[in-house]
C-alpha atoms as a PDB file:
ATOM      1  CA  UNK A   1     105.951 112.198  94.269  1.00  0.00           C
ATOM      2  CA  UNK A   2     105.201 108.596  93.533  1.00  0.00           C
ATOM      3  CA  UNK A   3     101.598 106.931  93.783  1.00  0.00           C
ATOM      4  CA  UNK A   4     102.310 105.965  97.125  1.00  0.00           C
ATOM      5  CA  UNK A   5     103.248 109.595  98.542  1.00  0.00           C
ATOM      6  CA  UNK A   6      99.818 111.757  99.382  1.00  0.00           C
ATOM      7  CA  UNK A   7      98.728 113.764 101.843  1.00  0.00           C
ATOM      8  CA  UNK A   8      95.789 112.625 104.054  1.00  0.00           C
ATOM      9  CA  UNK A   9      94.156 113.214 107.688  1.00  0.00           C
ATOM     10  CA  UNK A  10      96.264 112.787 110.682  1.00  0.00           C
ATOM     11  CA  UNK A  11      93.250 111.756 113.312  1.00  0.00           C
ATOM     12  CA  UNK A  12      89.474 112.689 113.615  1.00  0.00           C
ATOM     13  CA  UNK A  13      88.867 116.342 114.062  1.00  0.00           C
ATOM     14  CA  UNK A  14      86.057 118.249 114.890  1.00  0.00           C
ATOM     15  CA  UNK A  15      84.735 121.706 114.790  1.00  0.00           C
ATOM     16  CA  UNK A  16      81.548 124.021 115.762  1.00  0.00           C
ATOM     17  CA  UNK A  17      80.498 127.521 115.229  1.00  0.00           C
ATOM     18  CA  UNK A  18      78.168 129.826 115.623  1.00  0.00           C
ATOM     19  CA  UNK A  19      76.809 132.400 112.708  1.00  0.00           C
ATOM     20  CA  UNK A  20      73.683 134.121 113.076  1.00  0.00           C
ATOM     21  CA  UNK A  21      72.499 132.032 115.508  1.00  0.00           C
ATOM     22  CA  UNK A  22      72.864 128.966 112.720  1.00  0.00           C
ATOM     23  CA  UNK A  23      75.142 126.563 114.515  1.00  0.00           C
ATOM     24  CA  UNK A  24      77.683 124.546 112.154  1.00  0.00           C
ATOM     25  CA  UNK A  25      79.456 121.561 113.638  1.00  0.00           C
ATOM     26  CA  UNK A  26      82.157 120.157 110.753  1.00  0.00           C
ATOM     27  CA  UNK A  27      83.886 116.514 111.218  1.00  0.00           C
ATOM     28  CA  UNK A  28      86.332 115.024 109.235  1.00  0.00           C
ATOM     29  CA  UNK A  29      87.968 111.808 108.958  1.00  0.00           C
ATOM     30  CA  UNK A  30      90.786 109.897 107.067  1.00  0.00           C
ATOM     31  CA  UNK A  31      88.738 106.807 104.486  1.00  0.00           C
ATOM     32  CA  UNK A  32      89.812 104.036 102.430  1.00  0.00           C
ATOM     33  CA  UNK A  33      87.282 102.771 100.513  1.00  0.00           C
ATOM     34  CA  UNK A  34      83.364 104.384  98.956  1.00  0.00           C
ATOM     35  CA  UNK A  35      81.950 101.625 101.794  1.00  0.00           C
ATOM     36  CA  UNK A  36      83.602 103.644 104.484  1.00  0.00           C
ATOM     37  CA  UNK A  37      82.868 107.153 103.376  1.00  0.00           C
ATOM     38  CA  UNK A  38      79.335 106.253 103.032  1.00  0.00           C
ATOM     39  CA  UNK A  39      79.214 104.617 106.593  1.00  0.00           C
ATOM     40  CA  UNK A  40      80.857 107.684 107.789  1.00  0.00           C
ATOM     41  CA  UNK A  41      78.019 110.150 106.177  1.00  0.00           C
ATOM     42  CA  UNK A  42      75.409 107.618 107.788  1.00  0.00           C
ATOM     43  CA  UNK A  43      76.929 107.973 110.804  1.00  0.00           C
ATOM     44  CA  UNK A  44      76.827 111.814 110.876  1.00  0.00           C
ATOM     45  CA  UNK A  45      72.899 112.124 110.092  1.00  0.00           C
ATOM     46  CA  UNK A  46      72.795 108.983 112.280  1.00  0.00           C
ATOM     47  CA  UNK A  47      74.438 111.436 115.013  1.00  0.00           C
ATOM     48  CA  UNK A  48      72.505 114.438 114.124  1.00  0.00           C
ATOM     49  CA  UNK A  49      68.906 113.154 112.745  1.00  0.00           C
ATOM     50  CA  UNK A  50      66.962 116.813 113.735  1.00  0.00           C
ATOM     51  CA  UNK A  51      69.400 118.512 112.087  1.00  0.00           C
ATOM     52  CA  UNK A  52      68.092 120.573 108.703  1.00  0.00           C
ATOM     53  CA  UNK A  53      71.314 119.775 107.075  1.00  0.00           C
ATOM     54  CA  UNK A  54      74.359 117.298 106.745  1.00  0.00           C
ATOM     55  CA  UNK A  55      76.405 118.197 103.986  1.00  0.00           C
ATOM     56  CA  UNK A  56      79.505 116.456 103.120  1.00  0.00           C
ATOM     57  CA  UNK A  57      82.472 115.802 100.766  1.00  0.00           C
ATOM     58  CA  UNK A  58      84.869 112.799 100.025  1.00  0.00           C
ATOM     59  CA  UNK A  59      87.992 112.134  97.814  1.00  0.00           C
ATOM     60  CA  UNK A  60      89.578 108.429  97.135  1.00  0.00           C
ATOM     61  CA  UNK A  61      92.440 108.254  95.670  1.00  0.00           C
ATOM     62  CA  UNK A  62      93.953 104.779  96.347  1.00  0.00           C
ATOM     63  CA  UNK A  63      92.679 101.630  94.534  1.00  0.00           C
ATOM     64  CA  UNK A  64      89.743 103.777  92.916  1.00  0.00           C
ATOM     65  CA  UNK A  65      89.605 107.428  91.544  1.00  0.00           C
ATOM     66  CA  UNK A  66      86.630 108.844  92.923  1.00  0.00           C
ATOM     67  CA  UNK A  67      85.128 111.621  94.818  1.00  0.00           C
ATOM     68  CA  UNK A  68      81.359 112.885  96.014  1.00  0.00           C
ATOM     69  CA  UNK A  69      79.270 115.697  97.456  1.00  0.00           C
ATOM     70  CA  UNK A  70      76.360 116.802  98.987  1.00  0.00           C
ATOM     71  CA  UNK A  71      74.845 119.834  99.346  1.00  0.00           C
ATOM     72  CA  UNK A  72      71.725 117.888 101.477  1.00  0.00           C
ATOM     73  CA  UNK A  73      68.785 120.500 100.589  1.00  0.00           C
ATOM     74  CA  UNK A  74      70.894 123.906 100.981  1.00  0.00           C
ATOM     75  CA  UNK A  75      71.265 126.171  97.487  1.00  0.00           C
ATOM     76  CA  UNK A  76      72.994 124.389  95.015  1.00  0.00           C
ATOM     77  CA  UNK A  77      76.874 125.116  95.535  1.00  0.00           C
ATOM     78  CA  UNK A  78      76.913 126.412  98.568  1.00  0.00           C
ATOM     79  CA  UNK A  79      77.822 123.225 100.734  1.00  0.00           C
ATOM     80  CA  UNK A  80      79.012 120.611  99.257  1.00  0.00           C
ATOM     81  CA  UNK A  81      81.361 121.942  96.840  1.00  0.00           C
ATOM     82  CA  UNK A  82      83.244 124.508  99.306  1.00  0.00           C
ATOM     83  CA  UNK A  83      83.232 121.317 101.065  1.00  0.00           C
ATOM     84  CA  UNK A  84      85.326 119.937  98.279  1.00  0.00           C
ATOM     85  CA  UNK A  85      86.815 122.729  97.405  1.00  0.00           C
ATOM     86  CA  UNK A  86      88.709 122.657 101.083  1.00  0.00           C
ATOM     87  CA  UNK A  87      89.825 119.205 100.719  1.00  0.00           C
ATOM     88  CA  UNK A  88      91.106 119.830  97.438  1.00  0.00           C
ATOM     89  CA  UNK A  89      93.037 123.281  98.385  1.00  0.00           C
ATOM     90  CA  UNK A  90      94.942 121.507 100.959  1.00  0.00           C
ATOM     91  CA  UNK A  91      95.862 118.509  98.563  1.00  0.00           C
ATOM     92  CA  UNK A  92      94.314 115.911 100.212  1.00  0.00           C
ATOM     93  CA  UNK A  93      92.648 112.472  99.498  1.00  0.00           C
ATOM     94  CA  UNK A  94      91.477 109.215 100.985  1.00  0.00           C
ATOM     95  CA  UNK A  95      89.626 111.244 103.564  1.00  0.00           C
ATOM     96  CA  UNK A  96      86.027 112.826 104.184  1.00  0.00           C
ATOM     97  CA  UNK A  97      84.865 115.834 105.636  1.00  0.00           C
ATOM     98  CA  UNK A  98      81.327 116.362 106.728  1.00  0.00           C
ATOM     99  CA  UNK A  99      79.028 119.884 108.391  1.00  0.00           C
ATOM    100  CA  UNK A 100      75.870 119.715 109.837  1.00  0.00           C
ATOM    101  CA  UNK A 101      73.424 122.843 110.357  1.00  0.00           C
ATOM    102  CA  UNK A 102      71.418 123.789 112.505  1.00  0.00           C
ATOM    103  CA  UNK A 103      69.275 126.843 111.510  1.00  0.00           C
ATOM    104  CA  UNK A 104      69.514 129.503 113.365  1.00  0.00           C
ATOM    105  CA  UNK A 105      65.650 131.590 111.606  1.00  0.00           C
ATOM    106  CA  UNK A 106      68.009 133.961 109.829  1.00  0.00           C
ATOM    107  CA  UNK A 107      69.216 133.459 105.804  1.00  0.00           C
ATOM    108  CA  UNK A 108      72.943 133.762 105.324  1.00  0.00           C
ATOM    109  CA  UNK A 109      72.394 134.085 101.803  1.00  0.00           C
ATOM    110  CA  UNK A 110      75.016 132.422  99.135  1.00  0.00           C
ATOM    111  CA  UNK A 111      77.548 133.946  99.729  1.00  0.00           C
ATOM    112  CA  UNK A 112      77.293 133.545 103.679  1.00  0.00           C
ATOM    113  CA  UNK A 113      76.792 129.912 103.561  1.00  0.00           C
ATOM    114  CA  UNK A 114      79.873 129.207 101.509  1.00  0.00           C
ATOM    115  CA  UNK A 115      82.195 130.993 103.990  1.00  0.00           C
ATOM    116  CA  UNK A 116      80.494 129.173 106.549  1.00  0.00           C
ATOM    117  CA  UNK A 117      80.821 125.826 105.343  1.00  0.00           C
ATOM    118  CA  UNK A 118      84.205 126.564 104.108  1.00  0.00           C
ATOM    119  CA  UNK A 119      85.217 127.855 108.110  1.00  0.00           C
ATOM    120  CA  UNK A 120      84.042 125.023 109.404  1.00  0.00           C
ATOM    121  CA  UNK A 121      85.487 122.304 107.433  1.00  0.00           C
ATOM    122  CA  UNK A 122      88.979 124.165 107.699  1.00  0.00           C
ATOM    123  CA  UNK A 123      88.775 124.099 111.242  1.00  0.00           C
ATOM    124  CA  UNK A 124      87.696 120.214 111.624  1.00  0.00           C
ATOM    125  CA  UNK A 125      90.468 119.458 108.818  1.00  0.00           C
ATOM    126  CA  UNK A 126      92.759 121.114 111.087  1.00  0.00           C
ATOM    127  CA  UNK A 127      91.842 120.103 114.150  1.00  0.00           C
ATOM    128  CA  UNK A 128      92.662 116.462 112.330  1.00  0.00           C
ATOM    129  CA  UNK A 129      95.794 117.421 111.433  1.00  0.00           C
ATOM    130  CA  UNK A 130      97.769 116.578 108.176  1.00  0.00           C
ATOM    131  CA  UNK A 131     100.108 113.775 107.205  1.00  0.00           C
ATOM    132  CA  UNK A 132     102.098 112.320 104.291  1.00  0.00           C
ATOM    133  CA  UNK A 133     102.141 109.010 103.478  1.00  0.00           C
ATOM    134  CA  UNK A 134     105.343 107.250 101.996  1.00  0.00           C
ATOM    135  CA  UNK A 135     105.659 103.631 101.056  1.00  0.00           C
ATOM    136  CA  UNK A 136     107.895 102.146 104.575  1.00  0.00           C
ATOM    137  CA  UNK A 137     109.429  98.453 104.546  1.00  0.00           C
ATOM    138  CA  UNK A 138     109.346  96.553 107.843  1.00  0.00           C
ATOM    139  CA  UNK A 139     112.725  94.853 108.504  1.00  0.00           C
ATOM    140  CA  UNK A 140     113.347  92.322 111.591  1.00  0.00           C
ATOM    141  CA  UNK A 141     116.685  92.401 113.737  1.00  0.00           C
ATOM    142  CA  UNK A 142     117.441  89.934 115.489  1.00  0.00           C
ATOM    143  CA  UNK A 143     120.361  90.121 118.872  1.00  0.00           C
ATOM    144  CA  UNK A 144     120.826  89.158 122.532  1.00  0.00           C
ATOM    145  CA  UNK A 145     119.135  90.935 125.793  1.00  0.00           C
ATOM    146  CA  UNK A 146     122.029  93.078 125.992  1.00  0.00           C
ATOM    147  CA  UNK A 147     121.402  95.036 123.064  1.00  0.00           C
ATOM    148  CA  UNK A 148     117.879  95.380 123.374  1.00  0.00           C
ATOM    149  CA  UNK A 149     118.534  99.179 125.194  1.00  0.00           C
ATOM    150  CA  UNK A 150     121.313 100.226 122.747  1.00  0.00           C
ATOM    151  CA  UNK A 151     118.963  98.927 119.729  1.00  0.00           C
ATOM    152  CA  UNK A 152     115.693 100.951 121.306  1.00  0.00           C
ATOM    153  CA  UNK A 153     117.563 103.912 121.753  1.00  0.00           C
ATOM    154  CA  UNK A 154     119.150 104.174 117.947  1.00  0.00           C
ATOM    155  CA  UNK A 155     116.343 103.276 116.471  1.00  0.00           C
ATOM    156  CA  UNK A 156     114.410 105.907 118.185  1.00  0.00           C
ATOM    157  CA  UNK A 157     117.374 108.287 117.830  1.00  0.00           C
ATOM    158  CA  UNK A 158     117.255 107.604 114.029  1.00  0.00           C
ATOM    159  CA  UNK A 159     113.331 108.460 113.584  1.00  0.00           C
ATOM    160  CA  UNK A 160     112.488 104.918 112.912  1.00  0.00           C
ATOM    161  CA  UNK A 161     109.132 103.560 113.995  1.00  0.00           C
ATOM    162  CA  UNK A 162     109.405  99.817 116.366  1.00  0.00           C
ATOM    163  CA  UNK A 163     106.666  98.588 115.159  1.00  0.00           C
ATOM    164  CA  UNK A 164     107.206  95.128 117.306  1.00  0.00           C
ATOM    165  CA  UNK A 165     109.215  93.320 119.959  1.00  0.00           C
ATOM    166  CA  UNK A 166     109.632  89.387 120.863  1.00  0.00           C
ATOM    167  CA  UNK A 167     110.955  87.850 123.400  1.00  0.00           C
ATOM    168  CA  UNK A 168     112.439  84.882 122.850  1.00  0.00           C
ATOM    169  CA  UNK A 169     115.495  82.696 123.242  1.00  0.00           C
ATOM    170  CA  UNK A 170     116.811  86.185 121.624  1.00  0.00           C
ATOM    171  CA  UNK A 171     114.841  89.249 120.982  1.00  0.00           C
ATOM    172  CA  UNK A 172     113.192  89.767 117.437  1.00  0.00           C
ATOM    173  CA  UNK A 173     112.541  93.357 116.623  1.00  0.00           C
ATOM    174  CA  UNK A 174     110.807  94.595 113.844  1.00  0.00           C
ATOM    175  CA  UNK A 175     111.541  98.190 112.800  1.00  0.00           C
ATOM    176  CA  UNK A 176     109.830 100.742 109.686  1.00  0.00           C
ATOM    177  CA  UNK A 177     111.724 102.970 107.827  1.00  0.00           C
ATOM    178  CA  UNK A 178     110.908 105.019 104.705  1.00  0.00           C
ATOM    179  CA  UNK A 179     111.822 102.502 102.023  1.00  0.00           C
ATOM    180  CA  UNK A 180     114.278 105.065  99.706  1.00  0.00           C
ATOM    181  CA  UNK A 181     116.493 104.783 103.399  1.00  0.00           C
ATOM    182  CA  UNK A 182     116.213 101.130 103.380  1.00  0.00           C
ATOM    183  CA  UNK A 183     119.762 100.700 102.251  1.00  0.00           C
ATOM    184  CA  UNK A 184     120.907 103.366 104.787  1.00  0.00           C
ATOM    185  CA  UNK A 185     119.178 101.762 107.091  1.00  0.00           C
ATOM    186  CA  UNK A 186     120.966  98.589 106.819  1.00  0.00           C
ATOM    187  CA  UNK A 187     124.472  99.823 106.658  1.00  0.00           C
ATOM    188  CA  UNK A 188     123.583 101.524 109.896  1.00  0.00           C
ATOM    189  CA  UNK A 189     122.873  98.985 111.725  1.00  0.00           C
ATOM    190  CA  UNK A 190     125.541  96.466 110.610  1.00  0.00           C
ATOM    191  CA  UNK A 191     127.709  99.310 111.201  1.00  0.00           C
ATOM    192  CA  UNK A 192     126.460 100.433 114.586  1.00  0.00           C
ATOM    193  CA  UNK A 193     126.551  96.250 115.618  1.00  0.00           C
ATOM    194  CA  UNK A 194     129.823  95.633 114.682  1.00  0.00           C
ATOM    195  CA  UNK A 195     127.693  93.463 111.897  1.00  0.00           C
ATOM    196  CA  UNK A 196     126.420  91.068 114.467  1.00  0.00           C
ATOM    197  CA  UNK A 197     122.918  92.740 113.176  1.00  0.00           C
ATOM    198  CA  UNK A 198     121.719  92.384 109.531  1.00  0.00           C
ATOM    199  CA  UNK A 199     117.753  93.627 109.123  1.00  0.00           C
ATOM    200  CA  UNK A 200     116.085  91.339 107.302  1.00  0.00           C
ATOM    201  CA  UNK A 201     113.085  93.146 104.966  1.00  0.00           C
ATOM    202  CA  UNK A 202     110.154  91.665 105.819  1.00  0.00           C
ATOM    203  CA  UNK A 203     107.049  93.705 103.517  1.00  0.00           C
ATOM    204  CA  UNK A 204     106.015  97.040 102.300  1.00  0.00           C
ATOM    205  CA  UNK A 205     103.133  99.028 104.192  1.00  0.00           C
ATOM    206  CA  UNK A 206     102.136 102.617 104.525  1.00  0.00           C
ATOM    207  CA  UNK A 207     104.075 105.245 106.887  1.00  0.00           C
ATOM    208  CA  UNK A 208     103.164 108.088 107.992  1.00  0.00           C
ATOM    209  CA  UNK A 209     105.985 111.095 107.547  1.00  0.00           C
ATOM    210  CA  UNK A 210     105.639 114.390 109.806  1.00  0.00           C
ATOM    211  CA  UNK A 211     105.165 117.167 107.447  1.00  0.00           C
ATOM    212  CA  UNK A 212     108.100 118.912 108.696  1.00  0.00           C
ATOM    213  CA  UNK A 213     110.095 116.293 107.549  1.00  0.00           C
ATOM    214  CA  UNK A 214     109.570 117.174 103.923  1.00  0.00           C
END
């Protein structure tokens, strides 16, 4: 898997539970940069400032090597780095995952705040969902009204992503595709045209692959 290819959050996800009356609310959120995960932990305590604990965890991977945690006042080891520890297991980066606690009057001990944490940051990582990103090149076709349906419905057919439409004199459409099916791509098309149609590459850009495409 090249530098490009990694697995990262999906969305925002969220979780809360309950555990000897202690309540445990986990969030966690795709990053891209230390400025971001930091305004993301502010944001948290920001959210929940009467809380007795916001522990959190972050891994960047792109641009700069570099990951943090925070166990915010519980026992060493029992927050922070399970918090880690989940992110890591499910071989993810560029993203942050944060739990706040509220105390419920009754001690969990180590051993109880560790699966805690750990329950709740799997369930907001889930509730995110999981992605891989691949390196995808944006190409723009170019072709009359009359093929915009026929285009729209191959592309679509073919799992590529329209990332734009203009309306002009004639319609420019700008497509994504995973850049190892670039030359695929293009054959297609020229092929599926009658090679009135030649995609013209236009950049490089993340893309997002559905795990089950793997």
């Amino acid at each position: 898997m090249s530098r490009s290819d990694f697995f990262t959050l999906s969305d925002k996800g969220e979780s809360k539970i309950e555990i000897k009356q202690s309540v445990f609310i986990g969030q966690a959120v795709r990053i891209y940069s230390p400025e971001e995960a930091d305004a993301f932990v502010k944001g948290v305590k920001a959210q929940y400032p009467d809380a007795r604990h916001n522990c959190y965890a972050w891994i960047l991977s792109s641009g700069v090597n570099m990951q943090k945690y925070s166990d915010d006042g519980e026992p060493s080891g029992t927050a922070g780095m399970p918090l880690l520890s989940v992110l890591e297991k499910n071989g993810l980066t560029d993203c942050a995952v944060a739990v706040t606690r509220y105390f419920g009057g009754i001690l969990l001990g180590k051993g109880g705040l560790v699966r805690a944490y750990t329950e709740a940051a799997s369930t907001a990582v889930a509730d995110a969902g999981v992605v891989k990103i691949i390196e995808g090149t944006e190409y723009k076709m170019t072709f009359g009204y009359d093929a915009v349906d026929k285009m729209t419905r191959h592309v679509t057919n073919k799992g590529w992503e329209i990332v734009g439409t203009e309306y002009a004199e004639n319609v420019q459409m700008t497509i994504l595709c995973p850049t190892y099916e670039g030359e695929d791509m293009i054959a297609d098309i020229v092929d599926v045209s009658a090679g009135r149609i030649i995609p013209e590459k236009v950049g490089t850009r993340e893309m997002a692959c559905p795990l089950d495409n793997d």
